[in-house]
N, C-alpha and C. Protein backbone atom coordinates (compact mmCIF):
# COMPACT_ATOMS: atom_id res chain seq x y z
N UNK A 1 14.60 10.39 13.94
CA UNK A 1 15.67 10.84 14.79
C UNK A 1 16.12 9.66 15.66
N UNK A 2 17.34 9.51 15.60
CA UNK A 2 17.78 8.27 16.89
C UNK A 2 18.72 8.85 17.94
N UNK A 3 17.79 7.99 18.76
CA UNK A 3 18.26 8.56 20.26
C UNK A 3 19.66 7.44 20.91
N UNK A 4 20.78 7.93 21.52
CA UNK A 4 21.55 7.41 21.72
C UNK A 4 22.03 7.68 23.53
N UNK A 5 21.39 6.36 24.04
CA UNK A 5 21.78 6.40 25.53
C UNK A 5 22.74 5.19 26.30
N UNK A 6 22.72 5.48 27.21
CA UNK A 6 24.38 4.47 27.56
C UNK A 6 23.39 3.83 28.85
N UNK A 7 23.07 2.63 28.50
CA UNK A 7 22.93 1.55 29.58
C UNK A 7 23.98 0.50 29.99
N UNK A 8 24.17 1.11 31.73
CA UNK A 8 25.07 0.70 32.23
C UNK A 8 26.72 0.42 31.42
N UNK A 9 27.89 0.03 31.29
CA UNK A 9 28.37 -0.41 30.64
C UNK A 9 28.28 -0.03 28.72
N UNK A 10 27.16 -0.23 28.25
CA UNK A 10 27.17 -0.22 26.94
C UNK A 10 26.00 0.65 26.23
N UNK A 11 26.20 0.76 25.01
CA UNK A 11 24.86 2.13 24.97
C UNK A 11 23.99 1.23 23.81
N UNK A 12 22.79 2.31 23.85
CA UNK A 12 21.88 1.73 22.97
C UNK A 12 20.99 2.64 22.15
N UNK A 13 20.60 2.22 20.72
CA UNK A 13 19.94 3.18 19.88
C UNK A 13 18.56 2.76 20.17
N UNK A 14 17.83 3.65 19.75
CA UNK A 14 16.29 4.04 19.62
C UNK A 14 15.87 4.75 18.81
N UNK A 15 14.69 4.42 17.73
CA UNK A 15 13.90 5.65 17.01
C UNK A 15 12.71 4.84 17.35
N UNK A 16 12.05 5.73 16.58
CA UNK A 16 10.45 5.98 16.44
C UNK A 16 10.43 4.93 15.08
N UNK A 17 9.06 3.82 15.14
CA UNK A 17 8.52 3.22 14.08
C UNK A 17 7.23 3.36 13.67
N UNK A 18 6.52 4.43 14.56
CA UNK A 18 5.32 4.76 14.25
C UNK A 18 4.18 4.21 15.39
N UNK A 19 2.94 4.42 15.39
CA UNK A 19 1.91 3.44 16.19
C UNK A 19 1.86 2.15 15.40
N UNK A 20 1.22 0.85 16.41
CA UNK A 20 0.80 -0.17 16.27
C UNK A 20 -0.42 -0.34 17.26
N UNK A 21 -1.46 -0.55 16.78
CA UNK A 21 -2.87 -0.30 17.32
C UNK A 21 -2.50 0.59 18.24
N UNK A 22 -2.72 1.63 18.06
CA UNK A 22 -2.52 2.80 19.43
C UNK A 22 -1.95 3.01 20.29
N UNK A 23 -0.40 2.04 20.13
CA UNK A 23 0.67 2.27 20.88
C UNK A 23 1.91 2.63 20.01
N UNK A 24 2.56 3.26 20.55
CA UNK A 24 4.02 3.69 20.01
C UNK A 24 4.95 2.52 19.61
N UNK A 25 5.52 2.51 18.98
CA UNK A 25 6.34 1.47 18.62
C UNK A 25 8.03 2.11 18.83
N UNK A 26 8.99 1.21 19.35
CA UNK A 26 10.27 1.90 18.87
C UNK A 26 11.19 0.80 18.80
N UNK A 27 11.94 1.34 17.81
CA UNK A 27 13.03 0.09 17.05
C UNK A 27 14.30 0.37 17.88
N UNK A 28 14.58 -0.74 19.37
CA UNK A 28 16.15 -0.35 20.01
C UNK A 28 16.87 -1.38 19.78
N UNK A 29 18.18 -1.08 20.06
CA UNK A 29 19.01 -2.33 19.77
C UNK A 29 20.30 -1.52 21.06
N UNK A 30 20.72 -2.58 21.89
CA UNK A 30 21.36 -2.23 22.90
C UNK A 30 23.20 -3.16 22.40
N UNK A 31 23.78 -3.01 23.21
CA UNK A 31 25.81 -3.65 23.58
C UNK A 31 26.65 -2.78 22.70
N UNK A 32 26.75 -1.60 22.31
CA UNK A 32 27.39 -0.99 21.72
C UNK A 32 28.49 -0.57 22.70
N UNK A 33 29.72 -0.51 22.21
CA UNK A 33 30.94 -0.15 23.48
C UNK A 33 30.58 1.14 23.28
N UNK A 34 30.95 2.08 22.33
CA UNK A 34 30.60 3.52 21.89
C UNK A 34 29.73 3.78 21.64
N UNK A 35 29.75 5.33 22.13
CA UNK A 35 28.57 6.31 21.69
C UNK A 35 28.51 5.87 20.64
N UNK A 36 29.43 6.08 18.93
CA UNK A 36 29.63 6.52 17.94
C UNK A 36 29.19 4.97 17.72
N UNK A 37 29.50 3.99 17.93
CA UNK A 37 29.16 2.90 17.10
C UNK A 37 27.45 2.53 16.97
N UNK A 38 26.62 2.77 18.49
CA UNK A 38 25.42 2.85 18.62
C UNK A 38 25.34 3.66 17.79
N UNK A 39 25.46 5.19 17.68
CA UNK A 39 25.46 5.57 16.42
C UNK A 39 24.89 5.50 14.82
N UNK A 40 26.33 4.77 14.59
CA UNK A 40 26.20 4.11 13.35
C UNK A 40 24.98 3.27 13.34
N UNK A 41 25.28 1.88 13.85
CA UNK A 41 24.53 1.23 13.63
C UNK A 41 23.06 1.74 13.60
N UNK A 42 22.80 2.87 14.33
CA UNK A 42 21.08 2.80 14.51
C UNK A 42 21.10 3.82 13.52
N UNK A 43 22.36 4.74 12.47
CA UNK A 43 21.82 5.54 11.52
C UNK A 43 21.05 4.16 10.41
N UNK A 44 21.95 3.39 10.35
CA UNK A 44 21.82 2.11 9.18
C UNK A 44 20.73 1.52 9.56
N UNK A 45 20.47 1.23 10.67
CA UNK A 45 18.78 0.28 10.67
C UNK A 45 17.74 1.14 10.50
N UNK A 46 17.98 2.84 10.69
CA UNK A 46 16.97 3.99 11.08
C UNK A 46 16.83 3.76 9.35
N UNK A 47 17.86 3.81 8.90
CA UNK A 47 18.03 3.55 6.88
C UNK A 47 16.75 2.77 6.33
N UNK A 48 17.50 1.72 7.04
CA UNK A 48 16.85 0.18 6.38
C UNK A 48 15.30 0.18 6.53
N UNK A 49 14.84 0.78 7.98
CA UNK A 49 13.52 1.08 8.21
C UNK A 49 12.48 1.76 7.54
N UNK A 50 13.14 3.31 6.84
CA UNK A 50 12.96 4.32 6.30
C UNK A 50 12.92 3.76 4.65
N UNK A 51 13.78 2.71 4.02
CA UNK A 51 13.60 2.50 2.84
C UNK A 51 13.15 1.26 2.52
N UNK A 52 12.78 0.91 3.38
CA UNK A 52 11.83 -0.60 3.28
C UNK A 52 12.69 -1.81 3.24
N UNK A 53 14.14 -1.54 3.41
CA UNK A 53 15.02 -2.97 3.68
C UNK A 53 14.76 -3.63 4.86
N UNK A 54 13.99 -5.39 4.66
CA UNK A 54 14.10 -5.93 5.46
C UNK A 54 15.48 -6.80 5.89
N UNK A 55 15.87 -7.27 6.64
CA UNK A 55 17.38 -8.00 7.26
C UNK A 55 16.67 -9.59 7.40
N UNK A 56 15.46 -9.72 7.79
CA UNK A 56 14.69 -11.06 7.86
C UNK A 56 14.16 -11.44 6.44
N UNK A 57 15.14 -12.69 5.44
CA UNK A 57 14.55 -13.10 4.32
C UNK A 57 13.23 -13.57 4.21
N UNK A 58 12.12 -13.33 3.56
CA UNK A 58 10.59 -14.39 3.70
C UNK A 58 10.92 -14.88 1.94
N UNK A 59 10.98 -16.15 2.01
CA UNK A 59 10.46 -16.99 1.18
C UNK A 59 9.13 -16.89 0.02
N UNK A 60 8.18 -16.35 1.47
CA UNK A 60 6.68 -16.23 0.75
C UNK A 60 6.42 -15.49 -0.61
N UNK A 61 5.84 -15.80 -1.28
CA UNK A 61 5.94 -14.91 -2.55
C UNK A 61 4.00 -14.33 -2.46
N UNK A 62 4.36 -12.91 -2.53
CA UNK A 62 3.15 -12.13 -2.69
C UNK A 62 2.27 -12.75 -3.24
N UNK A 63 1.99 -13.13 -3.92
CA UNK A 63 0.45 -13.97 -4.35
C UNK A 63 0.01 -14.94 -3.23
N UNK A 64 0.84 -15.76 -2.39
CA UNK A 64 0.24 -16.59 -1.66
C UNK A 64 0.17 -16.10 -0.59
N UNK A 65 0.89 -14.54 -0.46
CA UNK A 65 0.65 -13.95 1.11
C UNK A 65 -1.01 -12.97 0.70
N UNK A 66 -1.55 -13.13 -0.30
CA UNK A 66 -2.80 -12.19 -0.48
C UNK A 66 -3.93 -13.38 -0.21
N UNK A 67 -3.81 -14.59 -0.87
CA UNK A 67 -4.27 -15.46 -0.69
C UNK A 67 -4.55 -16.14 0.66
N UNK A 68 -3.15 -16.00 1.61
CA UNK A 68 -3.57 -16.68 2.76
C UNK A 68 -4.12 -15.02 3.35
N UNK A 69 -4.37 -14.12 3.67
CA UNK A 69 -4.46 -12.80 4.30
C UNK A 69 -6.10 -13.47 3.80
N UNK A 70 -6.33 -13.18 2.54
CA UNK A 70 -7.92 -13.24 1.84
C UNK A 70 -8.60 -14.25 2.56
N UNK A 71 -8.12 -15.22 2.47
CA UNK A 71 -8.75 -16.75 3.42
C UNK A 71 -8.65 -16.39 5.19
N UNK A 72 -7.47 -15.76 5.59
CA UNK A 72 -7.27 -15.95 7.38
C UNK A 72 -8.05 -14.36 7.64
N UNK A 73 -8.30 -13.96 6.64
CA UNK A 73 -8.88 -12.36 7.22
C UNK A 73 -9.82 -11.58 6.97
N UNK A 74 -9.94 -11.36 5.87
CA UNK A 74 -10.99 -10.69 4.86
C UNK A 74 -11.89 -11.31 4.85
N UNK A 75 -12.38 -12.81 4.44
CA UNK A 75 -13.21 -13.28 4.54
C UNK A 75 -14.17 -13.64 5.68
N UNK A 76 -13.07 -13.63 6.69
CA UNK A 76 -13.74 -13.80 8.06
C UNK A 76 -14.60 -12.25 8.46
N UNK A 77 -13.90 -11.68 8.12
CA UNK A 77 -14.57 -9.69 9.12
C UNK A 77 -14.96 -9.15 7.73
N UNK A 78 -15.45 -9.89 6.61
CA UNK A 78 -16.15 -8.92 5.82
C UNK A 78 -17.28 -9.62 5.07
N UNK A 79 -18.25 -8.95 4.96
CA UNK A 79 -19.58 -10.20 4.18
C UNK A 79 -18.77 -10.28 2.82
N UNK A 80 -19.27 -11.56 2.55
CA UNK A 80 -19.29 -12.35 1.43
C UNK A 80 -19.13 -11.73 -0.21
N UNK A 81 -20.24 -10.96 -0.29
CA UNK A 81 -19.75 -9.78 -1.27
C UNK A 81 -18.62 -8.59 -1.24
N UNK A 82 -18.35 -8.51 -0.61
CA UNK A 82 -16.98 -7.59 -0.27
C UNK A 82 -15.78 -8.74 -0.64
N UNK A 83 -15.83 -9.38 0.13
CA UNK A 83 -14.51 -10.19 -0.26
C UNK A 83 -14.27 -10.72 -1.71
N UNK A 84 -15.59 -11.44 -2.06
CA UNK A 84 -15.47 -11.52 -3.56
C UNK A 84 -15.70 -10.72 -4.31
N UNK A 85 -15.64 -9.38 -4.31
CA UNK A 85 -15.56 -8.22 -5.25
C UNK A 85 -13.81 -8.04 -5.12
N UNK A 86 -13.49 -8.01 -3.54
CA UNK A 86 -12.12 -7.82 -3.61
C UNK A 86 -10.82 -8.73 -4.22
N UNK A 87 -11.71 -10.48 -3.98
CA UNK A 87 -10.67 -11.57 -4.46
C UNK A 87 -10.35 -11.23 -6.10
N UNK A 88 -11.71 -10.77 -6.67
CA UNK A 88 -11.98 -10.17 -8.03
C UNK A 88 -10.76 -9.59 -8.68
N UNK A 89 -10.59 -8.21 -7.42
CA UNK A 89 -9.84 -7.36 -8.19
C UNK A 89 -8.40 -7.79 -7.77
N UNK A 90 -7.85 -8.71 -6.99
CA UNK A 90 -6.52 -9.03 -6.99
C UNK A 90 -6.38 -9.74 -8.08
N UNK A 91 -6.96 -9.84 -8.56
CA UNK A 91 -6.87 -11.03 -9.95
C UNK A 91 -5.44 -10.19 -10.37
N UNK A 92 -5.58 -8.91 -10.90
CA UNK A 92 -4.56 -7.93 -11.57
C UNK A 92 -3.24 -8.04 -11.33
N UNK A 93 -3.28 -7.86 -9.71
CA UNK A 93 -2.62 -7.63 -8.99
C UNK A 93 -1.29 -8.51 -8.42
N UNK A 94 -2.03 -9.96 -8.60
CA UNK A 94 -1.37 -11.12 -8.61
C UNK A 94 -0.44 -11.12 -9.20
N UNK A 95 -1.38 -10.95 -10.59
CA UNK A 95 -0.23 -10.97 -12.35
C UNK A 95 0.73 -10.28 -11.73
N UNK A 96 0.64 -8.95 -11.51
CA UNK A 96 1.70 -8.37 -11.71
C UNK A 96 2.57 -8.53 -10.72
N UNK A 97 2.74 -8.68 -9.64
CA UNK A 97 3.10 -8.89 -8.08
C UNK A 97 3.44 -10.32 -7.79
N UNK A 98 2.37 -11.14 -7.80
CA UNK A 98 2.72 -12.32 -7.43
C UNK A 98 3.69 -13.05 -7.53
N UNK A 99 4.58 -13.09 -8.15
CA UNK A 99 5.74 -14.04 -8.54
C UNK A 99 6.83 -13.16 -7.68
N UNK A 100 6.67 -11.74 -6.68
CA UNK A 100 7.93 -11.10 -5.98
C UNK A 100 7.79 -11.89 -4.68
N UNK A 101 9.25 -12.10 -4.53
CA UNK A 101 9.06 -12.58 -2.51
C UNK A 101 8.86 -11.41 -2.05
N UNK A 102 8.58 -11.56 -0.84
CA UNK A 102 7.65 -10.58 -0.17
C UNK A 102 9.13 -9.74 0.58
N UNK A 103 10.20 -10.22 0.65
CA UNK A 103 11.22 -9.68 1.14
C UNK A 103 12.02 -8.48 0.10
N UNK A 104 11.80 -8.66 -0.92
CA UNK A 104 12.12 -8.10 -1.92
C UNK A 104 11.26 -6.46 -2.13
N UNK A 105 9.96 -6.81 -1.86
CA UNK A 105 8.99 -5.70 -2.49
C UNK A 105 9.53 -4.73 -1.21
N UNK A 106 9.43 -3.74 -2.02
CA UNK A 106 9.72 -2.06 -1.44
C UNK A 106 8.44 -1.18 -1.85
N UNK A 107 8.31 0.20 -1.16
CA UNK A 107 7.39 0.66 -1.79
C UNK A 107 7.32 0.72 -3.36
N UNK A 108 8.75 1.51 -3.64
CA UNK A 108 8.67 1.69 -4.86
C UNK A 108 8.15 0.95 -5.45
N UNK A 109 8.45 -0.22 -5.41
CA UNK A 109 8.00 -1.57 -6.37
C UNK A 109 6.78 -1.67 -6.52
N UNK A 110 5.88 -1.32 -5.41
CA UNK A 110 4.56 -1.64 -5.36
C UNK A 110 3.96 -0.44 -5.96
N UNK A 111 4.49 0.63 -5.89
CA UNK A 111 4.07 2.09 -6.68
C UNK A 111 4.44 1.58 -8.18
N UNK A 112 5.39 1.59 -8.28
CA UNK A 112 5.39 1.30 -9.82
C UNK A 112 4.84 0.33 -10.40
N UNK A 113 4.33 -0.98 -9.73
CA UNK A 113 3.68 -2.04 -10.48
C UNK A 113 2.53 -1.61 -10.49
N UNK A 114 1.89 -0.93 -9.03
CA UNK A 114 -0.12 -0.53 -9.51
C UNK A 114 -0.21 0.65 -10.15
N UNK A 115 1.41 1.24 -10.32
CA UNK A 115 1.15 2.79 -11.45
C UNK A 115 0.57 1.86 -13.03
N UNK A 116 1.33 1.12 -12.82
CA UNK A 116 1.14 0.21 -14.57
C UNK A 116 0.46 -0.67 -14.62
N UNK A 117 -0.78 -1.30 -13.14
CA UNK A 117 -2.02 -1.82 -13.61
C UNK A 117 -2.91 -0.46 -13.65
N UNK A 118 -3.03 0.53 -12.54
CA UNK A 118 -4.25 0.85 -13.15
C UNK A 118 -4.15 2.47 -14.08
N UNK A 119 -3.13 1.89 -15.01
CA UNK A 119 -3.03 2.87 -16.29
C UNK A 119 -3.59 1.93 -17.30
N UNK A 120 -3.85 1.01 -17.54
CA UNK A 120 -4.24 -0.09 -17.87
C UNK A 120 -5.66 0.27 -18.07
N UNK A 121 -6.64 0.25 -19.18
CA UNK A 121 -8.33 0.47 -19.23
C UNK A 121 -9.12 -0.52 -18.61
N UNK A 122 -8.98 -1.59 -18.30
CA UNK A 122 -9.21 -2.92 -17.75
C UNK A 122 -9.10 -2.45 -15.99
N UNK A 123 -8.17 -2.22 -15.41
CA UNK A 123 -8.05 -2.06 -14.15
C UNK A 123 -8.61 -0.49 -13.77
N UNK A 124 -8.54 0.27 -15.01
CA UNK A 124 -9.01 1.79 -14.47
C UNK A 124 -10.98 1.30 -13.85
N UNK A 125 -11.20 0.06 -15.07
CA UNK A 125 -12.15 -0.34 -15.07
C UNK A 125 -12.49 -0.73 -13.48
N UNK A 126 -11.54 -1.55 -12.98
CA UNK A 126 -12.14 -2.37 -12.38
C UNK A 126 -12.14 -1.33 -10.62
N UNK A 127 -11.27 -0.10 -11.14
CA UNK A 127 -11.42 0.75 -9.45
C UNK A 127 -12.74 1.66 -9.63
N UNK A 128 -12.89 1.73 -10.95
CA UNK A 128 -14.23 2.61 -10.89
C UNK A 128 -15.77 1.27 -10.44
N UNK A 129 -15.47 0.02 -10.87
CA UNK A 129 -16.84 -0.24 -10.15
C UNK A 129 -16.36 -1.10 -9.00
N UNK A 130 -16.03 -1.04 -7.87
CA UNK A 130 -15.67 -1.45 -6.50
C UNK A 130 -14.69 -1.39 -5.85
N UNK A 131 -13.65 -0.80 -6.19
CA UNK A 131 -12.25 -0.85 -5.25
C UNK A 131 -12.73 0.71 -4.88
N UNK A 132 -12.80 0.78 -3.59
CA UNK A 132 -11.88 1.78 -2.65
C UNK A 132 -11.30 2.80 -2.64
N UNK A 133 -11.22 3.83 -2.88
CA UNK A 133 -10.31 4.50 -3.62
C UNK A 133 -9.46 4.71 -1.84
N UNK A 134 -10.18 4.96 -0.72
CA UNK A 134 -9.53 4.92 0.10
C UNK A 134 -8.57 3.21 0.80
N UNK A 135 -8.81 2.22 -0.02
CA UNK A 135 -8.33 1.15 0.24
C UNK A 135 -6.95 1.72 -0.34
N UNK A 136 -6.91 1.72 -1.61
CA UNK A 136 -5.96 2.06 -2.93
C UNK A 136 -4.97 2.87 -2.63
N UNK A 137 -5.36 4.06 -1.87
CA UNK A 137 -4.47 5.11 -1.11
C UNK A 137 -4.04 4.03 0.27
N UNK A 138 -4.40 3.54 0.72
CA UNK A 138 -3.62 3.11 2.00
C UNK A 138 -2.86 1.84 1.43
N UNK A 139 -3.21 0.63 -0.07
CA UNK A 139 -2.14 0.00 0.25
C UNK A 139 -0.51 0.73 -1.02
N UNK A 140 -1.01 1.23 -1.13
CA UNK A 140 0.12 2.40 -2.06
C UNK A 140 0.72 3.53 -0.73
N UNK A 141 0.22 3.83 0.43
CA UNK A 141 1.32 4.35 1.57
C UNK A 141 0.65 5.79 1.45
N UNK A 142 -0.28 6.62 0.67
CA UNK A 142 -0.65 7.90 0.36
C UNK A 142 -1.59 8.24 1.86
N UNK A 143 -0.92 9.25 2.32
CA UNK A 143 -2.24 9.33 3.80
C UNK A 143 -2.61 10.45 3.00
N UNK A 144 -3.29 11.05 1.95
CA UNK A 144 -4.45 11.38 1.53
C UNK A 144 -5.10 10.94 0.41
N UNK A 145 -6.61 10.62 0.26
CA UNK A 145 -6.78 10.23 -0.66
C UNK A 145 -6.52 11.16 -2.08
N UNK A 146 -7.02 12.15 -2.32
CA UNK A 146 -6.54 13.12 -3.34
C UNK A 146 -5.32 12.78 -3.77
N UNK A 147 -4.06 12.06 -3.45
CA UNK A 147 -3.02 12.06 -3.82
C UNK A 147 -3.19 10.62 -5.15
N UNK A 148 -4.08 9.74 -4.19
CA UNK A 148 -4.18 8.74 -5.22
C UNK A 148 -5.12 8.87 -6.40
N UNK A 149 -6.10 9.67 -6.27
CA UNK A 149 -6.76 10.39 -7.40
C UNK A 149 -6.25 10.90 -8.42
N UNK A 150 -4.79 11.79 -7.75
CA UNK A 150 -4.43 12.40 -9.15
C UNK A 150 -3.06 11.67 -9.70
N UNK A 151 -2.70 10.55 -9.40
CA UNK A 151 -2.35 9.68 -9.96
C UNK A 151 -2.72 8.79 -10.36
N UNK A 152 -3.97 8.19 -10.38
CA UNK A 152 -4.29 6.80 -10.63
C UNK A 152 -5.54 6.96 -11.02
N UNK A 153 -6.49 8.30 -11.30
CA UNK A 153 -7.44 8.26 -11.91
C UNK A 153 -7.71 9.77 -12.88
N UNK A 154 -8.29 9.16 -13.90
CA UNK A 154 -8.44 10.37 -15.05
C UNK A 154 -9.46 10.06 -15.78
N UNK A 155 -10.09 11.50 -16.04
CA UNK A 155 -11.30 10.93 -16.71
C UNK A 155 -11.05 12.15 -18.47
N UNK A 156 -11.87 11.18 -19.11
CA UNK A 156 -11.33 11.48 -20.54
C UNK A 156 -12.89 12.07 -20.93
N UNK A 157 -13.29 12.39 -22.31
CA UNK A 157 -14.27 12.88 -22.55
C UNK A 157 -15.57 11.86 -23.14
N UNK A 158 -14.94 10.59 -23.37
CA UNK A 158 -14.89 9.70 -23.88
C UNK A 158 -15.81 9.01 -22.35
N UNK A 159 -15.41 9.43 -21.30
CA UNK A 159 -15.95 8.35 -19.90
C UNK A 159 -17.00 9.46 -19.52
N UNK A 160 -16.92 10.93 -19.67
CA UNK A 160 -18.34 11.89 -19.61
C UNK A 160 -19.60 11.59 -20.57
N UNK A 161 -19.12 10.84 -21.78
CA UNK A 161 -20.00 11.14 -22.75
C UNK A 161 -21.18 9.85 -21.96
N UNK A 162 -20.06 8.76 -21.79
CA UNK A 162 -20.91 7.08 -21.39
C UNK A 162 -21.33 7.54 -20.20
N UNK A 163 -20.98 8.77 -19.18
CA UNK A 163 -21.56 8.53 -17.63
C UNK A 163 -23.01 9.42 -18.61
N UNK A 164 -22.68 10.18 -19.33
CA UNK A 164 -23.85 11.45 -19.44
C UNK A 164 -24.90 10.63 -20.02
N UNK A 165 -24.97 9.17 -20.94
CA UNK A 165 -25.57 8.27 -21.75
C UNK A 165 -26.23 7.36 -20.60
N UNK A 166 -25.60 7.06 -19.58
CA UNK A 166 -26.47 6.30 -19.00
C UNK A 166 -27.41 7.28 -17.68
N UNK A 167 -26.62 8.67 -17.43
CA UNK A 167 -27.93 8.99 -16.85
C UNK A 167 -29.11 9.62 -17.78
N UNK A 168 -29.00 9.97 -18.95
CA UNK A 168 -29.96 10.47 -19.60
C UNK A 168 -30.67 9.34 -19.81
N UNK A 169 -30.44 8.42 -19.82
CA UNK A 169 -31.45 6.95 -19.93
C UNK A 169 -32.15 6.97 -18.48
N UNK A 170 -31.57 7.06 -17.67
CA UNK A 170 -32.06 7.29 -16.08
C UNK A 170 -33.50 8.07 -16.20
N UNK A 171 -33.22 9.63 -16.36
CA UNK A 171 -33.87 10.73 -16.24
C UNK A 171 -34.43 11.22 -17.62
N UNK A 172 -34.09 10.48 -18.87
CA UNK A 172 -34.68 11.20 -19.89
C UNK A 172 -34.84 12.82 -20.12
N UNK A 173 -32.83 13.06 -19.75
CA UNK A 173 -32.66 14.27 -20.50
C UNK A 173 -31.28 14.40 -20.99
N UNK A 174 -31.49 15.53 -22.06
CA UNK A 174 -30.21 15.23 -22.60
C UNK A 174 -28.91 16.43 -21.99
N UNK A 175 -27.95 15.71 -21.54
CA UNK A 175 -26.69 16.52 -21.19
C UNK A 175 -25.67 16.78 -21.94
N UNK A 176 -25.46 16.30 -22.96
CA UNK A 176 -24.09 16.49 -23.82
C UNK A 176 -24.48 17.69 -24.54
N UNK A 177 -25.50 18.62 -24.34
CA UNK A 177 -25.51 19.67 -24.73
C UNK A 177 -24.32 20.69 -24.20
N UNK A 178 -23.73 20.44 -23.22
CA UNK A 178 -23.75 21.32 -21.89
C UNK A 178 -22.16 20.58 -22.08
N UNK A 179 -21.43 20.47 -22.65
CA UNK A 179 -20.03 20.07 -23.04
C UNK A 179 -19.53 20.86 -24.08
């Protein structure tokens, strides 16, 4: 919703952008002569906000913004095995992503490129032994995890038979009776 108020002389829009560490955020932009033009303008940025258009070009191209994030961040606030399980699984991710400027990517884009890595047996692979499933839901935008479950993971009879094979090696009993 944008709010439209008249400071002094000229008016100014306001919405809501969500929290940032536990404060409110709001996107204003003030010198509008008119109500109606503040207006406009803040329906179009409320737009641009809402569909992921940035107005600031970045150069950076996604692979080297995971890369510097992995080196300035991850590595620092996470042990050693975490990060390299995680540098691991961007391997995929790169491929597919890496070559977009970062100004360009929208959600969609990013939904549709990790819809088509991890449909992929290789990447289904690689979320079943260490990715997150709650990482996976937050960088795909899903605030529940269940949502990313029933898109991005499926299990065939084919992945019961190998889980049921290696615990009967475990416990020395047999389960594929019971299918």
């Amino acid at each position: 919703m944008i709010n439209i108020r008249k400071r002094g002389n000229v008016y100014q829009y306001c919405f809501e952008a969500g929290k940032v560490n536990g404060k409110r955020k709001q996107i204003t932009k003030s010198g509008f002569n008119t109500k109606n033009e503040a207006f406009i303008a803040g329906r179009k940025a409320y737009d641009e906000f809402i569909n992921g258009v940035t107005t600031n070009e970045c150069n950076m191209l996604y692979g080297d913004y995971l890369d510097y994030w992995m080196k300035e961040y991850f590595e620092i606030n996470y042990k050693y095995s975490t990060a390299k399980r995680y540098k691991e699984s961007f391997g995929n991710i790169k491929e597919e992503l890496g070559n977009y400027k970062l100004s360009v990517l929208t959600p969609y884009i990013l939904n549709q490129a990790l819809l088509k890595l991890y449909q992929t047996s290789s990447t289904k692979e690689a979320l079943r032994i260490g990715n997150e499933i709650k990482d996976i839901s937050k960088l795909l935008g899903h605030s529940r995890t269940e949502t990313t479950e029933n898109y991005y993971i499926t299990s065939t009879t084919n992945d019961l038979i190998k889980i049921c094979e290696s615990i009967e090696k475990e416990i020395d009993i047999n389960l594929r009776d019971k299918f």
